[in-house]
PDB file of N, CA and C in Angstrom:
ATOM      1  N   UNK A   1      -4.738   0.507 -25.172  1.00  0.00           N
ATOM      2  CA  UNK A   1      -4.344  -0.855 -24.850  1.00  0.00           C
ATOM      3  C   UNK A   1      -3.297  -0.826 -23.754  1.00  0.00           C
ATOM      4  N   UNK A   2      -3.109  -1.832 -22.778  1.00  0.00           N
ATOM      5  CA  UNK A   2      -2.697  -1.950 -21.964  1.00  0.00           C
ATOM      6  C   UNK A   2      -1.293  -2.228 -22.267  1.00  0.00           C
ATOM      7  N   UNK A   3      -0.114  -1.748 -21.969  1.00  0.00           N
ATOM      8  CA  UNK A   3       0.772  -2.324 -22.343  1.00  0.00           C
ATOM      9  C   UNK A   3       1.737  -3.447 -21.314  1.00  0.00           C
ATOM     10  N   UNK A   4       2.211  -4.411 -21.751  1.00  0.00           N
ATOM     11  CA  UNK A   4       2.927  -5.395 -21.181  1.00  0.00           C
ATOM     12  C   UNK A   4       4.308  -5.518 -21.324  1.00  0.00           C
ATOM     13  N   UNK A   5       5.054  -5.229 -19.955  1.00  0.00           N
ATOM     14  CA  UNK A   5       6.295  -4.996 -20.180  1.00  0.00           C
ATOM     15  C   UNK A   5       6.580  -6.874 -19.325  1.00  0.00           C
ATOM     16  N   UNK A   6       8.342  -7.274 -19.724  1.00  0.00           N
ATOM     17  CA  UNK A   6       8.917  -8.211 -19.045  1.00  0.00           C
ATOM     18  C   UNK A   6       9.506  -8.142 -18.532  1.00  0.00           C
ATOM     19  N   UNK A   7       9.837  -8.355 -17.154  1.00  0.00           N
ATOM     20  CA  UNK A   7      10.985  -8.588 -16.212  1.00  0.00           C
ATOM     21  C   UNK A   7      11.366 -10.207 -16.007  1.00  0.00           C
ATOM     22  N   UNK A   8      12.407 -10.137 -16.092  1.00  0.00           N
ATOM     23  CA  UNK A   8      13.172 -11.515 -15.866  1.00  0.00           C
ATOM     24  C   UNK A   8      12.426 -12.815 -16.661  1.00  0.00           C
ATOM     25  N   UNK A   9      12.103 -11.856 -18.160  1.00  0.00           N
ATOM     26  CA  UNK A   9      11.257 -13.393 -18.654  1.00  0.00           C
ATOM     27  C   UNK A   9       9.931 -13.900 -18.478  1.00  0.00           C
ATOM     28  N   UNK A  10       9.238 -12.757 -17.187  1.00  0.00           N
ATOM     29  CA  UNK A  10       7.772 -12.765 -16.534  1.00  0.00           C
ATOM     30  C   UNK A  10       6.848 -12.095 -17.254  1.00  0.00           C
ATOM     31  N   UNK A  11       5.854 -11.668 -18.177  1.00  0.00           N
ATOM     32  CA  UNK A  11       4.832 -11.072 -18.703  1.00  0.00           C
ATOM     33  C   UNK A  11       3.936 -10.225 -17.886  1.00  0.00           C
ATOM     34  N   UNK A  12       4.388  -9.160 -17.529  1.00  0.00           N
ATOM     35  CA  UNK A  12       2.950  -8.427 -16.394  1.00  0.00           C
ATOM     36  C   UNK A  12       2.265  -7.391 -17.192  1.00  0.00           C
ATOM     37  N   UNK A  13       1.261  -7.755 -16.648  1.00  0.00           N
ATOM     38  CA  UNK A  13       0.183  -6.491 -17.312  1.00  0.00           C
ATOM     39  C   UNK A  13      -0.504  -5.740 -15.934  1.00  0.00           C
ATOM     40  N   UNK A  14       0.088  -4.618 -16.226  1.00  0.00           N
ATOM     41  CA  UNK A  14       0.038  -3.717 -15.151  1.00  0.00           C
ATOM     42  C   UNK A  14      -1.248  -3.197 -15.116  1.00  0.00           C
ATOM     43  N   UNK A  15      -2.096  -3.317 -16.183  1.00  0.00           N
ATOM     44  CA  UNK A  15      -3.700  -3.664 -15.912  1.00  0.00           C
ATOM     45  C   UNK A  15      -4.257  -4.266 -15.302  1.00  0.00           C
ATOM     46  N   UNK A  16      -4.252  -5.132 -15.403  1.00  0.00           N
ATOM     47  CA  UNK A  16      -4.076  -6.273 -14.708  1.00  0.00           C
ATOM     48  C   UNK A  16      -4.344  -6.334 -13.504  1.00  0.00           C
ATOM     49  N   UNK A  17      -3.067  -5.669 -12.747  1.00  0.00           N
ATOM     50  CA  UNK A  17      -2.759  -6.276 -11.513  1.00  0.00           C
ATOM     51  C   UNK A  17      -3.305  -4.977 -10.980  1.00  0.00           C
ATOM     52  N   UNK A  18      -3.491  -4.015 -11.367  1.00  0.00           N
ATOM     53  CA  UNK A  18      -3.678  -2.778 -11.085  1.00  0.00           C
ATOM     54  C   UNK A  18      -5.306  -2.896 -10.298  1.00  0.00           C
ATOM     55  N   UNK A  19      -6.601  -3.718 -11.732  1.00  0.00           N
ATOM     56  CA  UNK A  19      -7.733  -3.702 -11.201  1.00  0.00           C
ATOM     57  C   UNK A  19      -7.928  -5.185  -9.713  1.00  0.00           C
ATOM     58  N   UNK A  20      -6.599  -5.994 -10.150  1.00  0.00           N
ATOM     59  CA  UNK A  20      -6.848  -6.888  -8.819  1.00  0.00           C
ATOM     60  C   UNK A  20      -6.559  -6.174  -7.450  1.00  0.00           C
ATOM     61  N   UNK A  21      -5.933  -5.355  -7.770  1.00  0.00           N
ATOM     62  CA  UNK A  21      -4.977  -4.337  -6.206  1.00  0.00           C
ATOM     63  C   UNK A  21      -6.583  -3.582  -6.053  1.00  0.00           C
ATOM     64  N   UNK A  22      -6.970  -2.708  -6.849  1.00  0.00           N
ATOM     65  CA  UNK A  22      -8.723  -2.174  -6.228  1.00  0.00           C
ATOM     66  C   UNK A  22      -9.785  -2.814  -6.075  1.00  0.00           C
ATOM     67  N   UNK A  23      -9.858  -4.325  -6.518  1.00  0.00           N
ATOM     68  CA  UNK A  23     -10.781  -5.093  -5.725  1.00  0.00           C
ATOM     69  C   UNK A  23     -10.304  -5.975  -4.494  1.00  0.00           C
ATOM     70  N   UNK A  24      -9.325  -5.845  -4.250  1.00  0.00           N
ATOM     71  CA  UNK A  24      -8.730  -6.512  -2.888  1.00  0.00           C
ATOM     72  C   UNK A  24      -8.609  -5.502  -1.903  1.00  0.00           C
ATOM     73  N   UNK A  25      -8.618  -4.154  -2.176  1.00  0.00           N
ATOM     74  CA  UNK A  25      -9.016  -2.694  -1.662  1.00  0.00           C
ATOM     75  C   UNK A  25     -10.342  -2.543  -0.961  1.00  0.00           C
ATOM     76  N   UNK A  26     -11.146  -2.472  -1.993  1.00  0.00           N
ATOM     77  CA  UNK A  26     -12.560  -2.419  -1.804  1.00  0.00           C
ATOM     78  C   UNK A  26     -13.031  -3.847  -0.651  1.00  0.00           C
ATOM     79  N   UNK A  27     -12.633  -4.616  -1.057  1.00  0.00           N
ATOM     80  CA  UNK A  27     -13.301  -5.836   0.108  1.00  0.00           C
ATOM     81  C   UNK A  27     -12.884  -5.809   1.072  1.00  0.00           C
ATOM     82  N   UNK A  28     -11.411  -5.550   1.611  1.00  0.00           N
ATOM     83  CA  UNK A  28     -10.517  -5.628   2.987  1.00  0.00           C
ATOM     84  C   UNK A  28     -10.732  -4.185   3.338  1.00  0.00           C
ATOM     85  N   UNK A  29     -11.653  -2.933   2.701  1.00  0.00           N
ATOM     86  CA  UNK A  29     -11.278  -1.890   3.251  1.00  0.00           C
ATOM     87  C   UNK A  29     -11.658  -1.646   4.696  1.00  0.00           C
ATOM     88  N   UNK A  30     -10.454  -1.229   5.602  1.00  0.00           N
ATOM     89  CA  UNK A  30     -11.336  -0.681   7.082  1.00  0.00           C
ATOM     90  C   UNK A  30     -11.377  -2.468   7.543  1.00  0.00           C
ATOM     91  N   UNK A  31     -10.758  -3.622   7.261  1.00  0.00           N
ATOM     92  CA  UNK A  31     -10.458  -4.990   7.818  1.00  0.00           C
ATOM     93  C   UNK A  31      -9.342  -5.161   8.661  1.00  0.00           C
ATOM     94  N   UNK A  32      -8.480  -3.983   8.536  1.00  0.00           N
ATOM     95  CA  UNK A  32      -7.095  -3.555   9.386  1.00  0.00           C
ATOM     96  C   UNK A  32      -7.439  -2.926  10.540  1.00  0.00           C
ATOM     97  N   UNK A  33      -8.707  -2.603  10.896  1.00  0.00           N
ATOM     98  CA  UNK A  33      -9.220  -1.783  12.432  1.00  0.00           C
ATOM     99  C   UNK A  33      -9.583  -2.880  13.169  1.00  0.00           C
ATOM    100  N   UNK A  34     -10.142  -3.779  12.609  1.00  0.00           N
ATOM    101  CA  UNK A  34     -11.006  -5.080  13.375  1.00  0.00           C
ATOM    102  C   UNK A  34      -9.858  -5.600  14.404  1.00  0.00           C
ATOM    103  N   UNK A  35      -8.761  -5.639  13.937  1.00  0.00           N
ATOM    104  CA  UNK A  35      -7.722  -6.571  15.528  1.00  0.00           C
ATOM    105  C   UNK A  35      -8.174  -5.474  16.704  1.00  0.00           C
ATOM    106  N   UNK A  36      -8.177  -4.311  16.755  1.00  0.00           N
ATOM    107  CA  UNK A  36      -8.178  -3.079  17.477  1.00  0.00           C
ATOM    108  C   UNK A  36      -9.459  -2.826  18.337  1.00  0.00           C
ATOM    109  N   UNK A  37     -10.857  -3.816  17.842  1.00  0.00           N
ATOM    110  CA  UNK A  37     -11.546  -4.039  18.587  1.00  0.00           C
ATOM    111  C   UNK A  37     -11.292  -5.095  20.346  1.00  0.00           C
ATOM    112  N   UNK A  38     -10.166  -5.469  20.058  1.00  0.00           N
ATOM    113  CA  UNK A  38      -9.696  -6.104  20.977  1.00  0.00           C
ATOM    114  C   UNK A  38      -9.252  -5.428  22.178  1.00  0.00           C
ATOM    115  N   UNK A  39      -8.837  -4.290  21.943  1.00  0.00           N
ATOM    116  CA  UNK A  39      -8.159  -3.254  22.826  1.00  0.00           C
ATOM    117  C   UNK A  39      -8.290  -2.347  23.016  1.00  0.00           C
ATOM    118  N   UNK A  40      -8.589  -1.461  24.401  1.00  0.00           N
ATOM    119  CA  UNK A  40      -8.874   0.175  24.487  1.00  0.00           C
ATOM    120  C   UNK A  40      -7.581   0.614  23.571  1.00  0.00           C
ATOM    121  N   UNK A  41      -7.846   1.813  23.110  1.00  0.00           N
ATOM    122  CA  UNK A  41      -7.189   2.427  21.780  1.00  0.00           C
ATOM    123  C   UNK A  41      -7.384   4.354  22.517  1.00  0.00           C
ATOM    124  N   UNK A  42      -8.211   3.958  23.367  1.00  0.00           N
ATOM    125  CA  UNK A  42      -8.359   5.793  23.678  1.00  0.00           C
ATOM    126  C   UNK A  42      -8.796   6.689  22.801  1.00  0.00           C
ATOM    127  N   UNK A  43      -8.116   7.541  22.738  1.00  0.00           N
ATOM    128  CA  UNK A  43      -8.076   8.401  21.902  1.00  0.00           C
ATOM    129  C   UNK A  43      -8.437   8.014  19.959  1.00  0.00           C
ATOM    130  N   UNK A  44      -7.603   7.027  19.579  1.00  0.00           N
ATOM    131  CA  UNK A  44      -6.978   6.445  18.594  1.00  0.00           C
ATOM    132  C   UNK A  44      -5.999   7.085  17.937  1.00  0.00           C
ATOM    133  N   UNK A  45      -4.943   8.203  18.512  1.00  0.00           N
ATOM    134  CA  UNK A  45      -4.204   8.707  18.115  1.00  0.00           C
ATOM    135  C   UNK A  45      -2.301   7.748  17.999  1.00  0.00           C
ATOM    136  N   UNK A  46      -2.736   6.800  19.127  1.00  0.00           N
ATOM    137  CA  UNK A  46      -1.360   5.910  19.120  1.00  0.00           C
ATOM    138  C   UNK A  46      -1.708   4.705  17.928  1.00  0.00           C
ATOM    139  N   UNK A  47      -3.260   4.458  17.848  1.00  0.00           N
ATOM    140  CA  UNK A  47      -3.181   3.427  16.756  1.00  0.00           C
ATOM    141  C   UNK A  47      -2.967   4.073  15.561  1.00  0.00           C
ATOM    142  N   UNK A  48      -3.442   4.828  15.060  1.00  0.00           N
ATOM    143  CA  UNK A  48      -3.391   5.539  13.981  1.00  0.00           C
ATOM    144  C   UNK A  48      -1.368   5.937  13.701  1.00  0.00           C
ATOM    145  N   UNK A  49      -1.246   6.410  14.955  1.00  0.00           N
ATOM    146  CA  UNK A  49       0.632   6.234  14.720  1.00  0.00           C
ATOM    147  C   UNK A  49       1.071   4.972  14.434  1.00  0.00           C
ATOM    148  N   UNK A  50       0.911   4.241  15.034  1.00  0.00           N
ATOM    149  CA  UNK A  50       1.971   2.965  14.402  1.00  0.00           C
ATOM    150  C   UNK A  50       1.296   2.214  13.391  1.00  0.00           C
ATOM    151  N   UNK A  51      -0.067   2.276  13.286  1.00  0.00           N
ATOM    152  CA  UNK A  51      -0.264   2.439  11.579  1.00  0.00           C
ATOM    153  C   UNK A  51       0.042   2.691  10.457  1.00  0.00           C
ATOM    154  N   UNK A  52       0.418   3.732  10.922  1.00  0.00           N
ATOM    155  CA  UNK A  52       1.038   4.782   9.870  1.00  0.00           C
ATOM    156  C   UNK A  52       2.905   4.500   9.425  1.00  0.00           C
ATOM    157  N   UNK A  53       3.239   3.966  10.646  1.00  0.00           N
ATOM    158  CA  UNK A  53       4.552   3.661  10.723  1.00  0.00           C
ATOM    159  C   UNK A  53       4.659   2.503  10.212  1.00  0.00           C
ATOM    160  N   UNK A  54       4.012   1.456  10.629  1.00  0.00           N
ATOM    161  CA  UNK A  54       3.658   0.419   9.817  1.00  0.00           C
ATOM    162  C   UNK A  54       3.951   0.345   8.387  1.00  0.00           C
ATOM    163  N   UNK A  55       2.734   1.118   7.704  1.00  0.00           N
ATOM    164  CA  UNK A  55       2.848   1.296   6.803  1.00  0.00           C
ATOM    165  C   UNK A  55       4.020   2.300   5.878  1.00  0.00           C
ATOM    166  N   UNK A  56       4.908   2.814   6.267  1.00  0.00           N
ATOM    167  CA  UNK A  56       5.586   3.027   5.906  1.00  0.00           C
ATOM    168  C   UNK A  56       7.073   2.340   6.001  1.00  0.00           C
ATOM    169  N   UNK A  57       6.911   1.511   6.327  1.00  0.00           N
ATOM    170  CA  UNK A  57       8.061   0.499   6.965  1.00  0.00           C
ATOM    171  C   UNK A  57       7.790  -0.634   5.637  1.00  0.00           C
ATOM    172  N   UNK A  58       6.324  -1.167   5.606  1.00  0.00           N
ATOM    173  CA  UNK A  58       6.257  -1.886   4.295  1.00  0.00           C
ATOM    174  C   UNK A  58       6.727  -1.521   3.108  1.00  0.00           C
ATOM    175  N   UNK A  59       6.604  -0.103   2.959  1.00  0.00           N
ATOM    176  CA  UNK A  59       6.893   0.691   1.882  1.00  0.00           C
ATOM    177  C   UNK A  59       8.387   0.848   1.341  1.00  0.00           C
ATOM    178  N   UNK A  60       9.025   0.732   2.385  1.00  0.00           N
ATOM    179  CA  UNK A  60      10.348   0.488   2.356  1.00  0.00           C
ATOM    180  C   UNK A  60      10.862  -0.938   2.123  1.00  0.00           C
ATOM    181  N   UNK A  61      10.122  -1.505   2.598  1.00  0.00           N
ATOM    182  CA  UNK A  61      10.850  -3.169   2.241  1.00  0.00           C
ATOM    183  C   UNK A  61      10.420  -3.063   0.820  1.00  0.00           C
ATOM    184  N   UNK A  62       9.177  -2.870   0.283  1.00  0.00           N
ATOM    185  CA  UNK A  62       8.703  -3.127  -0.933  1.00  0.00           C
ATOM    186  C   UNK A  62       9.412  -2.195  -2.171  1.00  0.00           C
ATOM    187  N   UNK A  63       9.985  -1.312  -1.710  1.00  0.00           N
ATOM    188  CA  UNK A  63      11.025  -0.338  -2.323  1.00  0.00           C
ATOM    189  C   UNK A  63      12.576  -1.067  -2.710  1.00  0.00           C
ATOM    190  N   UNK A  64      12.822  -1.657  -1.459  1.00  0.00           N
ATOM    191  CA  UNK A  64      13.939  -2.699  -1.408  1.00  0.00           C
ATOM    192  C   UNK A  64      13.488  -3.673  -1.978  1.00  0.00           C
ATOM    193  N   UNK A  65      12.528  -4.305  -1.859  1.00  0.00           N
ATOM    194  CA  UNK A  65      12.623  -5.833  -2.744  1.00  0.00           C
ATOM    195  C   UNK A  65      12.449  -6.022  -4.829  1.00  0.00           C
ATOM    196  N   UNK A  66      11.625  -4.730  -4.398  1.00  0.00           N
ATOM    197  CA  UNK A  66      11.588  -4.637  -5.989  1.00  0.00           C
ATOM    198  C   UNK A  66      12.504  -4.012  -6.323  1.00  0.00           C
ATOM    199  N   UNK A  67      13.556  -3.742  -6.384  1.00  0.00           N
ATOM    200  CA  UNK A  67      14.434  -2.584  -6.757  1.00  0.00           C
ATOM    201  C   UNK A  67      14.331  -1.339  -7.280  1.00  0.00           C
ATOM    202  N   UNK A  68      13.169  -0.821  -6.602  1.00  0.00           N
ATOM    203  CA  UNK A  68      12.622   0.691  -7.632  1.00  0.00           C
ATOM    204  C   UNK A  68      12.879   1.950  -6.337  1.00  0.00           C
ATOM    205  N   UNK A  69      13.907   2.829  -6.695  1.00  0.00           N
ATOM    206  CA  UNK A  69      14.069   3.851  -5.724  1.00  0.00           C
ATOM    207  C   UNK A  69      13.863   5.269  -6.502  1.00  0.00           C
ATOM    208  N   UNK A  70      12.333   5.258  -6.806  1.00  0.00           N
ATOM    209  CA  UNK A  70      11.862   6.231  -7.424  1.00  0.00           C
ATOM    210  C   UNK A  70      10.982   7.033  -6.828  1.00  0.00           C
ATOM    211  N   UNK A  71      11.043   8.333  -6.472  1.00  0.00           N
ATOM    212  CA  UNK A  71      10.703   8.986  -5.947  1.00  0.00           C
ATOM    213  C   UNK A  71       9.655  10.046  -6.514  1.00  0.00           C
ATOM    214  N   UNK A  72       7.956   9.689  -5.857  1.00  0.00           N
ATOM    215  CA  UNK A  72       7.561  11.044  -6.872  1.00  0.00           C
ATOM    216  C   UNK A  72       6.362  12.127  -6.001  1.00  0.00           C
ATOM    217  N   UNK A  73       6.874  13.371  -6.460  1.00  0.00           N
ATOM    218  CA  UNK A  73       6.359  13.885  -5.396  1.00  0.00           C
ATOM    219  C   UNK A  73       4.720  14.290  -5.610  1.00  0.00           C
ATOM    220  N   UNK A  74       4.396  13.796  -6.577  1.00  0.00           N
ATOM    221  CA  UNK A  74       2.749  13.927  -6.579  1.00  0.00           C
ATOM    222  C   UNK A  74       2.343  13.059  -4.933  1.00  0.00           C
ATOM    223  N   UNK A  75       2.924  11.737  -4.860  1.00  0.00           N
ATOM    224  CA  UNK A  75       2.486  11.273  -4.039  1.00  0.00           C
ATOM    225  C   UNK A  75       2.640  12.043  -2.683  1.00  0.00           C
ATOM    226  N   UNK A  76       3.612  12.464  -2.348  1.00  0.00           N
ATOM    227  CA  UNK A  76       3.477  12.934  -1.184  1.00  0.00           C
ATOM    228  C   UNK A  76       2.913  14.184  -0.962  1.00  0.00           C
ATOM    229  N   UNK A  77       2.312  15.267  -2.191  1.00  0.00           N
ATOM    230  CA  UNK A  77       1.584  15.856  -2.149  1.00  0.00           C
ATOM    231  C   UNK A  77      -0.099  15.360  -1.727  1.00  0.00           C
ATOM    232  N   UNK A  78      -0.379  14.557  -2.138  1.00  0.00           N
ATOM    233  CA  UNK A  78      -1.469  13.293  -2.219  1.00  0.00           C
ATOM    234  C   UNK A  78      -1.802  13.135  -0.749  1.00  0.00           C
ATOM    235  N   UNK A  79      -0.994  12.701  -0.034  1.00  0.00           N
ATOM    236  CA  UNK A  79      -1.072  12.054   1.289  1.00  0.00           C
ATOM    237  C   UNK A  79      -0.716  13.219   1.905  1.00  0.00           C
ATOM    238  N   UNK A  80      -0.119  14.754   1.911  1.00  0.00           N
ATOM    239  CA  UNK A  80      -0.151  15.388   2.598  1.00  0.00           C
ATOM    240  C   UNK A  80      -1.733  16.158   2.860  1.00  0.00           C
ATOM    241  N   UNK A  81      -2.314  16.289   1.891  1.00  0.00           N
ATOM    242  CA  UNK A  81      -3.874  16.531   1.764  1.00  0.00           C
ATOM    243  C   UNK A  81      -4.789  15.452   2.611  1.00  0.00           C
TER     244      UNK A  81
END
């Protein structure tokens, strides 16, 4: 069973939100290249950089907004592969 924790009085079920995050995955996947049809890209080694930077810049706000500065290194084993 899924368990449901509360923050601030809010009910989340991290089930939940977990299977809405992989079907909003699956439909938008590869929907983040489409602006890029707009523009020679070359190589695609500069899009793929500030992509990447991008996305790690979100990662940080979203680190900051939720207040979770937890660090785990499966993940960056993960993404170093």
């Amino acid at each position: 069973a899924a368990a449901a924790r509360t923050v601030v009085g809010v009910s989340h079920n991290a089930t939940g939100y977990g299977y809405v995050g992989v079907a909003i995955a699956v439909v938008f996947c590869g929907s983040n290249y489409a602006p890029a049809k707009k523009f020679t890209t070359g190589n695609g080694m500069m899009l793929q950089w500030i992509m990447c930077n991008g996305i790690l810049v979100i990662g940080f706000v979203a680190m900051v907004v939720s207040g979770t500065w937890t660090f785990h290194w499966q993940g960056l084993i993960g993404g170093a592969i």
